[in-house]
PDB file of N, CA and C in Angstrom:
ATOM      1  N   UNK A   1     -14.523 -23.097  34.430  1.00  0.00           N
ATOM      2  CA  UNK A   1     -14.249 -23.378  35.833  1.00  0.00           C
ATOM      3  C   UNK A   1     -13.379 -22.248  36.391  1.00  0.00           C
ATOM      4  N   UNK A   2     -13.464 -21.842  37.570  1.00  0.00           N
ATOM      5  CA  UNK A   2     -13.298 -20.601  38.149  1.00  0.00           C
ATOM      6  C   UNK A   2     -11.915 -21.135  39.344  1.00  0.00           C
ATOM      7  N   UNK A   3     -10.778 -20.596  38.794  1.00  0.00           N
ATOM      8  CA  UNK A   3      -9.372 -20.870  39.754  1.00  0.00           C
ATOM      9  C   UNK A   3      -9.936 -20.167  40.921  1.00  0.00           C
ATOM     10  N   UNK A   4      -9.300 -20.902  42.287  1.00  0.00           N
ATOM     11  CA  UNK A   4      -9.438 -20.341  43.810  1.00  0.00           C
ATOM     12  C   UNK A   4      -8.113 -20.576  44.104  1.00  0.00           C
ATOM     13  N   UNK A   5      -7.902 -19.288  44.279  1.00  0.00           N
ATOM     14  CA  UNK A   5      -6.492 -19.430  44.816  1.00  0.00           C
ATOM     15  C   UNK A   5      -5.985 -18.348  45.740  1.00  0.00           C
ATOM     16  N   UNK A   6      -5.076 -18.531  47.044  1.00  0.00           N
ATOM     17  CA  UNK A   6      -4.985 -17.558  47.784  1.00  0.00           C
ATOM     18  C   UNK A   6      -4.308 -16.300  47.346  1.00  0.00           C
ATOM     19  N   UNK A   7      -4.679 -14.948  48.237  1.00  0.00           N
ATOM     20  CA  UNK A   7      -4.537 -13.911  47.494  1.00  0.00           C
ATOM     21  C   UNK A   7      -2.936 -13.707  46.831  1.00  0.00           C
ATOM     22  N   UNK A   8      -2.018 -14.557  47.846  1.00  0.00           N
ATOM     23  CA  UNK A   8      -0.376 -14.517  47.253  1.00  0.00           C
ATOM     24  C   UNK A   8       0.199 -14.966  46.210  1.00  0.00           C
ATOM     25  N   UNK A   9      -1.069 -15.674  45.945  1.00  0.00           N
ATOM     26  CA  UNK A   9      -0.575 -16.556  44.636  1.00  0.00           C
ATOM     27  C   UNK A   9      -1.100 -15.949  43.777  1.00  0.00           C
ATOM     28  N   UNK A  10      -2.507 -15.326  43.471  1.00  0.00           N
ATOM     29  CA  UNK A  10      -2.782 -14.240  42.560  1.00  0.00           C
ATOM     30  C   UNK A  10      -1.826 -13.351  42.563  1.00  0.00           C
ATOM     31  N   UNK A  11      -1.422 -12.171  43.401  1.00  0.00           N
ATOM     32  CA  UNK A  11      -0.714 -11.624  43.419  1.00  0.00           C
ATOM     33  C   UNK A  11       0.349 -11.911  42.624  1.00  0.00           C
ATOM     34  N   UNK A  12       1.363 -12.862  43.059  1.00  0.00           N
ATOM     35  CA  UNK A  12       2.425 -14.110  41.914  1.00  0.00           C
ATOM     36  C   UNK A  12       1.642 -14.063  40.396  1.00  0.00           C
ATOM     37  N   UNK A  13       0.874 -14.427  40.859  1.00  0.00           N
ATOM     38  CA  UNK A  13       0.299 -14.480  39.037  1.00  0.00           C
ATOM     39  C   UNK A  13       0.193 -13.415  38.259  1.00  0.00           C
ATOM     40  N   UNK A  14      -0.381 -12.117  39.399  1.00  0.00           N
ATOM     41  CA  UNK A  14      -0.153 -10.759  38.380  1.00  0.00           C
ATOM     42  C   UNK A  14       1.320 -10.154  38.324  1.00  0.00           C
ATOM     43  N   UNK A  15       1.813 -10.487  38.653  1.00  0.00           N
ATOM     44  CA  UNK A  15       3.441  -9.607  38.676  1.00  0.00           C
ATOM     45  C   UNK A  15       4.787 -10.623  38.045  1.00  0.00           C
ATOM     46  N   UNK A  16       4.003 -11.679  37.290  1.00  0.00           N
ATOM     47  CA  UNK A  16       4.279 -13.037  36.678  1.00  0.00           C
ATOM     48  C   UNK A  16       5.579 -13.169  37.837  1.00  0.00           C
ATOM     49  N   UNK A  17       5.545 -13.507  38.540  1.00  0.00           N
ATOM     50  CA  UNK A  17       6.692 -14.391  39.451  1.00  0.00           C
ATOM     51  C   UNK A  17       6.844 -15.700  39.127  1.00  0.00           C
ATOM     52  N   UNK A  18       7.776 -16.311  39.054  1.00  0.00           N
ATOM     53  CA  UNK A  18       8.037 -17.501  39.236  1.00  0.00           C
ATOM     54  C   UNK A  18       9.195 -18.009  40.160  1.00  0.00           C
ATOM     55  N   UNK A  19       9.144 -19.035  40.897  1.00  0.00           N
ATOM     56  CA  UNK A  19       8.183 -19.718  41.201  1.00  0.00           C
ATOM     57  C   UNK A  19       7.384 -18.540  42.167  1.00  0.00           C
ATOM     58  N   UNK A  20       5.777 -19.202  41.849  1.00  0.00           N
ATOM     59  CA  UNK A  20       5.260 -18.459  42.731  1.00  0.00           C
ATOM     60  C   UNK A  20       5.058 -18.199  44.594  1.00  0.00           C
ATOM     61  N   UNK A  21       5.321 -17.659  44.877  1.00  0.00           N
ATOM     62  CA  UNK A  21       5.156 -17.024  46.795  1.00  0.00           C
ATOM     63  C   UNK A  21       4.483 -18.310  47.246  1.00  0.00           C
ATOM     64  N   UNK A  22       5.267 -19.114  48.188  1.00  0.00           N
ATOM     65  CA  UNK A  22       4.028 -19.974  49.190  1.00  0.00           C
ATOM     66  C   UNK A  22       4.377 -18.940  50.522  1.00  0.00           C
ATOM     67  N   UNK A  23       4.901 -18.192  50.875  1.00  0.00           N
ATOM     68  CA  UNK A  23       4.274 -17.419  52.152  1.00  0.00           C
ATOM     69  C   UNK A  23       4.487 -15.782  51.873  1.00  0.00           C
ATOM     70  N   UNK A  24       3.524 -15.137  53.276  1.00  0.00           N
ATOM     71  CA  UNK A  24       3.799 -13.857  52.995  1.00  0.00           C
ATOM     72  C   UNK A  24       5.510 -13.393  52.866  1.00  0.00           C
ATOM     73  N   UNK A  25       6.409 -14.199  53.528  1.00  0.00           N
ATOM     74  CA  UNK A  25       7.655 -13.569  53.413  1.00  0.00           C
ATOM     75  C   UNK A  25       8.285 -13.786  51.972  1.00  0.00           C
ATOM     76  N   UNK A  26       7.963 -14.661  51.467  1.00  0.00           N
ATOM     77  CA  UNK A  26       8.608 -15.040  50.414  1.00  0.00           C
ATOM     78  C   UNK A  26       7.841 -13.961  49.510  1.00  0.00           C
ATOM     79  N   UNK A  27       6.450 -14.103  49.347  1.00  0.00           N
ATOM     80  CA  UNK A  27       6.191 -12.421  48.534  1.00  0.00           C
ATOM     81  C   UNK A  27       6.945 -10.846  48.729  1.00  0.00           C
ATOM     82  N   UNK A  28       6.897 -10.758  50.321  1.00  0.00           N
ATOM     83  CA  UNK A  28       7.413  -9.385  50.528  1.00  0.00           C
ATOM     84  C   UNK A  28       9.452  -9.426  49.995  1.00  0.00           C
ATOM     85  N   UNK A  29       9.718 -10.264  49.925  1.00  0.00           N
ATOM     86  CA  UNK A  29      10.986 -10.473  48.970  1.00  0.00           C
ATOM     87  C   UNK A  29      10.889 -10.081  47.879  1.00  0.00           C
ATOM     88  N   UNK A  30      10.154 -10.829  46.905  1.00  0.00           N
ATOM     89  CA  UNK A  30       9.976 -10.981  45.485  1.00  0.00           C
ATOM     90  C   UNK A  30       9.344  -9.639  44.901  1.00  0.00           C
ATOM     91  N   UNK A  31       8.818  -9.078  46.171  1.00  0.00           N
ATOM     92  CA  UNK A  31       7.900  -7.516  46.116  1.00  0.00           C
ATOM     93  C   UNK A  31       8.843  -6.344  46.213  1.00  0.00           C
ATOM     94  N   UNK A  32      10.275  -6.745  46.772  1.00  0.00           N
ATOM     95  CA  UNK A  32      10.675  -5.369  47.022  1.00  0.00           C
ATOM     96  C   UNK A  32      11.246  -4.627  45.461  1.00  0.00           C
ATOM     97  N   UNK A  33      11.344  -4.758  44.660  1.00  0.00           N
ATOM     98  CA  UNK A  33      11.879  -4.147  43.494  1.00  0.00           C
ATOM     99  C   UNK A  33      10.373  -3.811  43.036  1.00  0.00           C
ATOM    100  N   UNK A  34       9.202  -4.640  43.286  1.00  0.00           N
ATOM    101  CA  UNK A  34       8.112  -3.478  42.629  1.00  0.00           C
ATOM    102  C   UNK A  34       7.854  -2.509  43.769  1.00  0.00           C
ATOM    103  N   UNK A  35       8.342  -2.338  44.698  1.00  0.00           N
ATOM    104  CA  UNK A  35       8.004  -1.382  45.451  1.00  0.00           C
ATOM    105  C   UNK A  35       9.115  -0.199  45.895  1.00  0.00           C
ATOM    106  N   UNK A  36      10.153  -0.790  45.236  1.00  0.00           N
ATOM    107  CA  UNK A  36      11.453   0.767  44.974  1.00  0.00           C
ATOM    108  C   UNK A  36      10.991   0.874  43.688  1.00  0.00           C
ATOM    109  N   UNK A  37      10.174   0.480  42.612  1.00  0.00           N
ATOM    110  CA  UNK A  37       9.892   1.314  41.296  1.00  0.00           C
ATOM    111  C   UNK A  37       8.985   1.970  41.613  1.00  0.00           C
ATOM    112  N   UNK A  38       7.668   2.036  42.433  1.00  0.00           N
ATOM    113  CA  UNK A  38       6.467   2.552  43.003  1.00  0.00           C
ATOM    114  C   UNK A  38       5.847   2.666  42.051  1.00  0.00           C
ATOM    115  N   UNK A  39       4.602   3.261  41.754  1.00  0.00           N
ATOM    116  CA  UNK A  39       3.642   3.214  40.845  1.00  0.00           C
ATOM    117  C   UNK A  39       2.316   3.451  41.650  1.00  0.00           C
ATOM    118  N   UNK A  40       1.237   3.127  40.814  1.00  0.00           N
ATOM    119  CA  UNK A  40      -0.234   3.215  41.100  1.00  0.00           C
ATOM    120  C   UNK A  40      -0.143   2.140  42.042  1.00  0.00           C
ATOM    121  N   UNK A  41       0.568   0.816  41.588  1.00  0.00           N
ATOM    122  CA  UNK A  41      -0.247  -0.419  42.747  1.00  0.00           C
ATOM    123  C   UNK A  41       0.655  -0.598  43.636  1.00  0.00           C
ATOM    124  N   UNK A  42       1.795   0.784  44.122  1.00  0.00           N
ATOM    125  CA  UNK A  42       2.095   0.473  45.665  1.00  0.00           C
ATOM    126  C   UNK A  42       1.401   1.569  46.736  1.00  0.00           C
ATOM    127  N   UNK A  43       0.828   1.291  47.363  1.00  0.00           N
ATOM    128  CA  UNK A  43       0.347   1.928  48.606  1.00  0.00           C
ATOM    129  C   UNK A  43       1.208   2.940  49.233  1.00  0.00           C
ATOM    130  N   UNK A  44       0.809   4.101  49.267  1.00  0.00           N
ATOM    131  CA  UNK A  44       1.499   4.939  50.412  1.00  0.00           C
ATOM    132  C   UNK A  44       2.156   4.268  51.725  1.00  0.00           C
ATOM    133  N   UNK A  45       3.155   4.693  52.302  1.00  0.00           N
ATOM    134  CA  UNK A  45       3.100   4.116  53.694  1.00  0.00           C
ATOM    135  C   UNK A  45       2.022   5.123  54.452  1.00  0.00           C
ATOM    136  N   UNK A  46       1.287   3.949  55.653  1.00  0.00           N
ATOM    137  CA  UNK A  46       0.575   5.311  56.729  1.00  0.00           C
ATOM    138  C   UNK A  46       0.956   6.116  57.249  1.00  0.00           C
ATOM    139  N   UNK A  47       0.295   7.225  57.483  1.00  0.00           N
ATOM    140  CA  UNK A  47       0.477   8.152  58.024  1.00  0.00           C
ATOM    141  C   UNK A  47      -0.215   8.704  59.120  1.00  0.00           C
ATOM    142  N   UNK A  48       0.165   9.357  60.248  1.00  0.00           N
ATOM    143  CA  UNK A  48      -0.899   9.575  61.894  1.00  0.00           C
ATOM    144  C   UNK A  48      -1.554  10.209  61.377  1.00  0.00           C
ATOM    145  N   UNK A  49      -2.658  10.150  61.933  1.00  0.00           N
ATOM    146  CA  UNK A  49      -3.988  11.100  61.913  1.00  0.00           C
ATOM    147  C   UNK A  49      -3.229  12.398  62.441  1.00  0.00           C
ATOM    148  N   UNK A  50      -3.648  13.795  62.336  1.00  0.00           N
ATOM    149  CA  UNK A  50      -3.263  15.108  63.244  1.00  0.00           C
ATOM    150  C   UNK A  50      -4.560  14.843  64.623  1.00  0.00           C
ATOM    151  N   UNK A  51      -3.730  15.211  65.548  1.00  0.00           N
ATOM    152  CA  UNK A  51      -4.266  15.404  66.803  1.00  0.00           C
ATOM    153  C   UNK A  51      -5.525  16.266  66.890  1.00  0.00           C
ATOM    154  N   UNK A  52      -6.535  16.333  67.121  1.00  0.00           N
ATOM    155  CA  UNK A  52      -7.554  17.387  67.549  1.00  0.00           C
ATOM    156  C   UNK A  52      -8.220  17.099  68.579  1.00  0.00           C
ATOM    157  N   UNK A  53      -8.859  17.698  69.473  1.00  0.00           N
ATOM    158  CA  UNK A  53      -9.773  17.257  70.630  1.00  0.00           C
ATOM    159  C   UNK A  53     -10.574  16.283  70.570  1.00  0.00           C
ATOM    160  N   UNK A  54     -10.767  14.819  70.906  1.00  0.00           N
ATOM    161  CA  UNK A  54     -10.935  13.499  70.978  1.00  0.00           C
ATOM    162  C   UNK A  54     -12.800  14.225  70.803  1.00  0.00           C
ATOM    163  N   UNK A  55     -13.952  13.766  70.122  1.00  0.00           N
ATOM    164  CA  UNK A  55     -15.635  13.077  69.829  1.00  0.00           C
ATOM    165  C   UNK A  55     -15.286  12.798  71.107  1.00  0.00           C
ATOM    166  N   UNK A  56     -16.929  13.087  71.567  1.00  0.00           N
ATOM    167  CA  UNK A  56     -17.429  12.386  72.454  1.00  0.00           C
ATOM    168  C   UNK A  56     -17.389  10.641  71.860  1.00  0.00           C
ATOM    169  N   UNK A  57     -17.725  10.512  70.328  1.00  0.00           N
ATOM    170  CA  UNK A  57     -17.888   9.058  70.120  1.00  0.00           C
ATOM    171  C   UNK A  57     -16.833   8.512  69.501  1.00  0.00           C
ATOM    172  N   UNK A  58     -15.957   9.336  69.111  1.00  0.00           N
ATOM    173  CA  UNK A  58     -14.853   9.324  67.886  1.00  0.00           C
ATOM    174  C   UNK A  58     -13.440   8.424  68.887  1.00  0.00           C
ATOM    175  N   UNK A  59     -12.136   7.918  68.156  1.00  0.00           N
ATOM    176  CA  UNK A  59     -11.228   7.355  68.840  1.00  0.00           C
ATOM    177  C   UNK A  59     -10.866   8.475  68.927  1.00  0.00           C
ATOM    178  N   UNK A  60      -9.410   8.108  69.624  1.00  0.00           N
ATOM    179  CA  UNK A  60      -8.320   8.934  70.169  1.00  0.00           C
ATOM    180  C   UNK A  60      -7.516   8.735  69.012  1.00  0.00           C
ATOM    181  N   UNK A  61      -6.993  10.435  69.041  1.00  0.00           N
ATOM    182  CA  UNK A  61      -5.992  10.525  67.782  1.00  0.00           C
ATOM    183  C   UNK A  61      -4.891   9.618  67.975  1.00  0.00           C
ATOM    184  N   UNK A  62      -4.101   9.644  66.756  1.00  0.00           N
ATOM    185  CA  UNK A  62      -2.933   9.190  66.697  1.00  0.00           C
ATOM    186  C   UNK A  62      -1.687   9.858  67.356  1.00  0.00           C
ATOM    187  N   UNK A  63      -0.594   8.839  68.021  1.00  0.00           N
ATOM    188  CA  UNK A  63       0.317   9.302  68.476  1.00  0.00           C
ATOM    189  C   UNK A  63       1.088  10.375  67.953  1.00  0.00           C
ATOM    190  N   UNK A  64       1.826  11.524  68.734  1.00  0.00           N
ATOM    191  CA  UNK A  64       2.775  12.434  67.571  1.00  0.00           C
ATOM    192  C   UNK A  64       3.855  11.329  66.978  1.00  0.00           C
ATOM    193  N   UNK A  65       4.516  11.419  65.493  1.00  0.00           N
ATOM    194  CA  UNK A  65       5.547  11.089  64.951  1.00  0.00           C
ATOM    195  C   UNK A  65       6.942  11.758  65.819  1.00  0.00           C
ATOM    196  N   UNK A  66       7.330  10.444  65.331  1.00  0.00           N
ATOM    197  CA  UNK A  66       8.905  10.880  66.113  1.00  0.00           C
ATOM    198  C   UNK A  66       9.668  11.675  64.905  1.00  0.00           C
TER     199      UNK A  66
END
């Protein structure tokens, strides 16, 4: 039989938390020490696109960084 469970609670399950996350805030808590160690499974923060002359079909670049 195949567990369904929402993605926060997997998440909880791979990074063995206990008790496990019932909301996103309570994960992004329990998350911040794997994410000052960084690694493969934290994400870059984004970054702007560079500006170039807007496609006729393409969006509009990203704002300049402050």
């Amino acid at each position: 039989m195949t567990s369904i469970a929402p993605p926060i609670v997997e998440l909880g399950r791979a990074a063995d938390w206990s008790p496990l996350p019932l909301s996103i805030r309570d994960a992004r808590r329990a998350a911040a020490p794997l994410r000052a160690r960084g690694g493969p499974g934290c994400p870059a923060p984004p970054r702007a696109r560079p500006c170039r002359p807007p496609a006729a079909d393409g969006p509009p670049c990203s704002p300049p960084a402050a």
